[in-house]
Every structure is written in structure tokens, then in C-alpha cells.
Protein backbone atom coordinates (compact mmCIF):
# COMPACT_ATOMS: atom_id res chain seq x y z
CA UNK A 1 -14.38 48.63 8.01
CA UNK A 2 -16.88 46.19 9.93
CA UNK A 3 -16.57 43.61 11.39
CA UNK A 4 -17.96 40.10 11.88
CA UNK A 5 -18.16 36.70 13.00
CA UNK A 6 -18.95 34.17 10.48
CA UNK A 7 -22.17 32.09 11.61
CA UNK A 8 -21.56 29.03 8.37
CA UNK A 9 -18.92 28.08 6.18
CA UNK A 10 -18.93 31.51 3.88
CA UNK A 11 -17.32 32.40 0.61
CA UNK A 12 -16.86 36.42 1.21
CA UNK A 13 -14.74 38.22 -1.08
CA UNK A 14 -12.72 35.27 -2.67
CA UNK A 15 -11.85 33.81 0.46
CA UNK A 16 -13.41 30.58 2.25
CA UNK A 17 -13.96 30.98 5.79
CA UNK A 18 -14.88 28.49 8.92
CA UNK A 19 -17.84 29.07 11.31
CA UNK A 20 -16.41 31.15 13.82
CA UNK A 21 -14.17 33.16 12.07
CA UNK A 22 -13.56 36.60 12.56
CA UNK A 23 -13.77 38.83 9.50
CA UNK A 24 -13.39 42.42 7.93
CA UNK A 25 -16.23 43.37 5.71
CA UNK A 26 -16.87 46.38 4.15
CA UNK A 27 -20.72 45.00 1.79
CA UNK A 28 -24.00 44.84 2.95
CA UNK A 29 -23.82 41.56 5.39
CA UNK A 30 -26.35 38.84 4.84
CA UNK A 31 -27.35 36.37 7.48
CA UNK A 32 -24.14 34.44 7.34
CA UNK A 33 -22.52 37.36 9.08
CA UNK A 34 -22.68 38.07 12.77
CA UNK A 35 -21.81 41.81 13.51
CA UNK A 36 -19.43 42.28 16.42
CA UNK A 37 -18.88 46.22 15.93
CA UNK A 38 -21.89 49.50 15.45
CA UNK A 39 -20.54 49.83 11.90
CA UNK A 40 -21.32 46.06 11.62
CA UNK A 41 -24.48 46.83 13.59
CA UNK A 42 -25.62 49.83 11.19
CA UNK A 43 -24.75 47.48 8.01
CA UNK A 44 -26.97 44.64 8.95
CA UNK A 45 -29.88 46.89 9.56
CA UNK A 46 -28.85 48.52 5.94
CA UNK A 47 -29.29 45.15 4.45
CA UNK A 48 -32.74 44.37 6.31
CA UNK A 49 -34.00 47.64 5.17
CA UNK A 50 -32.72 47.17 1.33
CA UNK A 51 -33.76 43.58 1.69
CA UNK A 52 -37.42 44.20 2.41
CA UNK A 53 -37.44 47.14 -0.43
CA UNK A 54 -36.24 44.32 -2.36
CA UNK A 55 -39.06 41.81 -1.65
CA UNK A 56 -41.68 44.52 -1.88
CA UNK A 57 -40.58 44.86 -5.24
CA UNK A 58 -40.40 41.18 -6.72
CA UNK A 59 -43.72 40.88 -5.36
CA UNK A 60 -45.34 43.67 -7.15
CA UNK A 61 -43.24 43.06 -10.51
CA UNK A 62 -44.49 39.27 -9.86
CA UNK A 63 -48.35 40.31 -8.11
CA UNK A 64 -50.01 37.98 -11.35
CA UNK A 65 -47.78 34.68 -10.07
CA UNK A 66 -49.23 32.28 -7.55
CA UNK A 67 -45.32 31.53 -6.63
CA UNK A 68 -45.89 33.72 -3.02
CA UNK A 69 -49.62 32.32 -2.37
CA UNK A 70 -48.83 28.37 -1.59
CA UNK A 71 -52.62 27.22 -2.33
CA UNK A 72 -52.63 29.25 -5.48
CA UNK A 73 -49.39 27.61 -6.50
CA UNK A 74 -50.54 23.99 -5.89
CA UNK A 75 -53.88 24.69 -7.66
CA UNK A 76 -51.56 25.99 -10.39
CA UNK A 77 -49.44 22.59 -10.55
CA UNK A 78 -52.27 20.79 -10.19
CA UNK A 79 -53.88 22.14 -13.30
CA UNK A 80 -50.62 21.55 -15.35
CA UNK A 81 -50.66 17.99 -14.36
CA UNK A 82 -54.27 17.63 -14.90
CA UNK A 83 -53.84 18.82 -18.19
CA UNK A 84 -51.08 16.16 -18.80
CA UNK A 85 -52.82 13.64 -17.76
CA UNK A 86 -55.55 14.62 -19.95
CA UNK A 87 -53.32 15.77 -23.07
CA UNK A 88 -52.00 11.66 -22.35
CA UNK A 89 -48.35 12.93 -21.96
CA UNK A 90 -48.16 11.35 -18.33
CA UNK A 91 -49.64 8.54 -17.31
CA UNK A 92 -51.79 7.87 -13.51
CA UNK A 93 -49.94 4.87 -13.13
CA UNK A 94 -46.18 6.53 -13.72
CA UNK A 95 -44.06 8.14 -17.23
CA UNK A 96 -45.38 7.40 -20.03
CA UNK A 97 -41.78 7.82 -21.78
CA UNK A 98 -39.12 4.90 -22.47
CA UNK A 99 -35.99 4.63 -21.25
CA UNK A 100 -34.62 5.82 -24.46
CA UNK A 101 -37.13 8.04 -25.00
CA UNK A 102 -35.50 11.52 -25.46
CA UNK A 103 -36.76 14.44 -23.45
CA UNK A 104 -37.19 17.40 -26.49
């Protein structure tokens, strides 16, 4: 089993652990986990690789959302705001909503 040092306070497995703590881990390590050992070493370069394949992924299943282009996401908030403002259910100068106004 690997094993490695914990970088941040880290739940792994049901057990809490301090920074600096030296664990047994036998999962994919994230970036919590430091590897001290090559079957540490050969995990965290697992979890880069599956990582990445991961990320390639959500942004092809997610290519028509402006979420991972930051200019198209602002023009995309900006739009729904404008169109509050317009549509009157926000105000320029603040909420147009009471107090005790409920939200649905």
C-alpha cells in the first residue's frame, strides 16, 4: 500500500488527519496527499492522468456553456441581469423585494 504525507487537514477513509501526518493509502491520491514511496509516486501520476481525461471530458459534454470561457460567462450574467432589470424584477438602485417578501 502507498504511502503519504498529508499536506492539509484531510478526511481519508473515515479518519481525520493533521498536516503532517503520515498515512497508508491504497485510492487514487489528490493534491492533499504528498507521496513519500514509487507506489505513492506511480498513484499520483495515475490520478493526473485520469484527472485530465476527466476535464477533457466535462468540457466536451459542457463545449455549449460559457462556464470555462470567463468573458463569455460575464457576458452571460450580464445578459441575465440586463434582462432583470428590464423584466423590472431588480431594481438599479438595489432589490426590488420586501423584507417579507417571499423568494418563490
Amino acid at each position: 500500500m502507498a504511502r503519504y504525507r498529508v499536506k492539509e487537514l484531510s478526511l481519508i477513509g473515515n479518519e481525520l488527519f493533521q498536516a503532517g501526518a503520515e498515512v497508508d493509502y491504497d485510492g487514487l491520491p489528490a493534491d492533499n496527499l504528498e507521496p513519500l514511496d514509487d507506489e505513492g509516486r506511480a498513484k499520483a501520476a495515475e490520478y493526473v492522468l485520469s484527472n485530465e481525461a476527466r476535464v477533457k471530458q466535462m468540457m466536451f459534454e459542457n463545449s455549449e456553456s460559457s462556464v470555462g470561457d470567463p468573458a463569455a460567462f460575464a457576458a452571460a450574467v450580464a445578459a441575465v441581469l440586463k434582462g432583470l432589470f428590464a423584466d423590472g424584477v431588480i431594481a438599479a438602485t438595489g432589490n426590488t423585494r420586501k423584507k417579507t417578501d417571499s423568494l418563490v
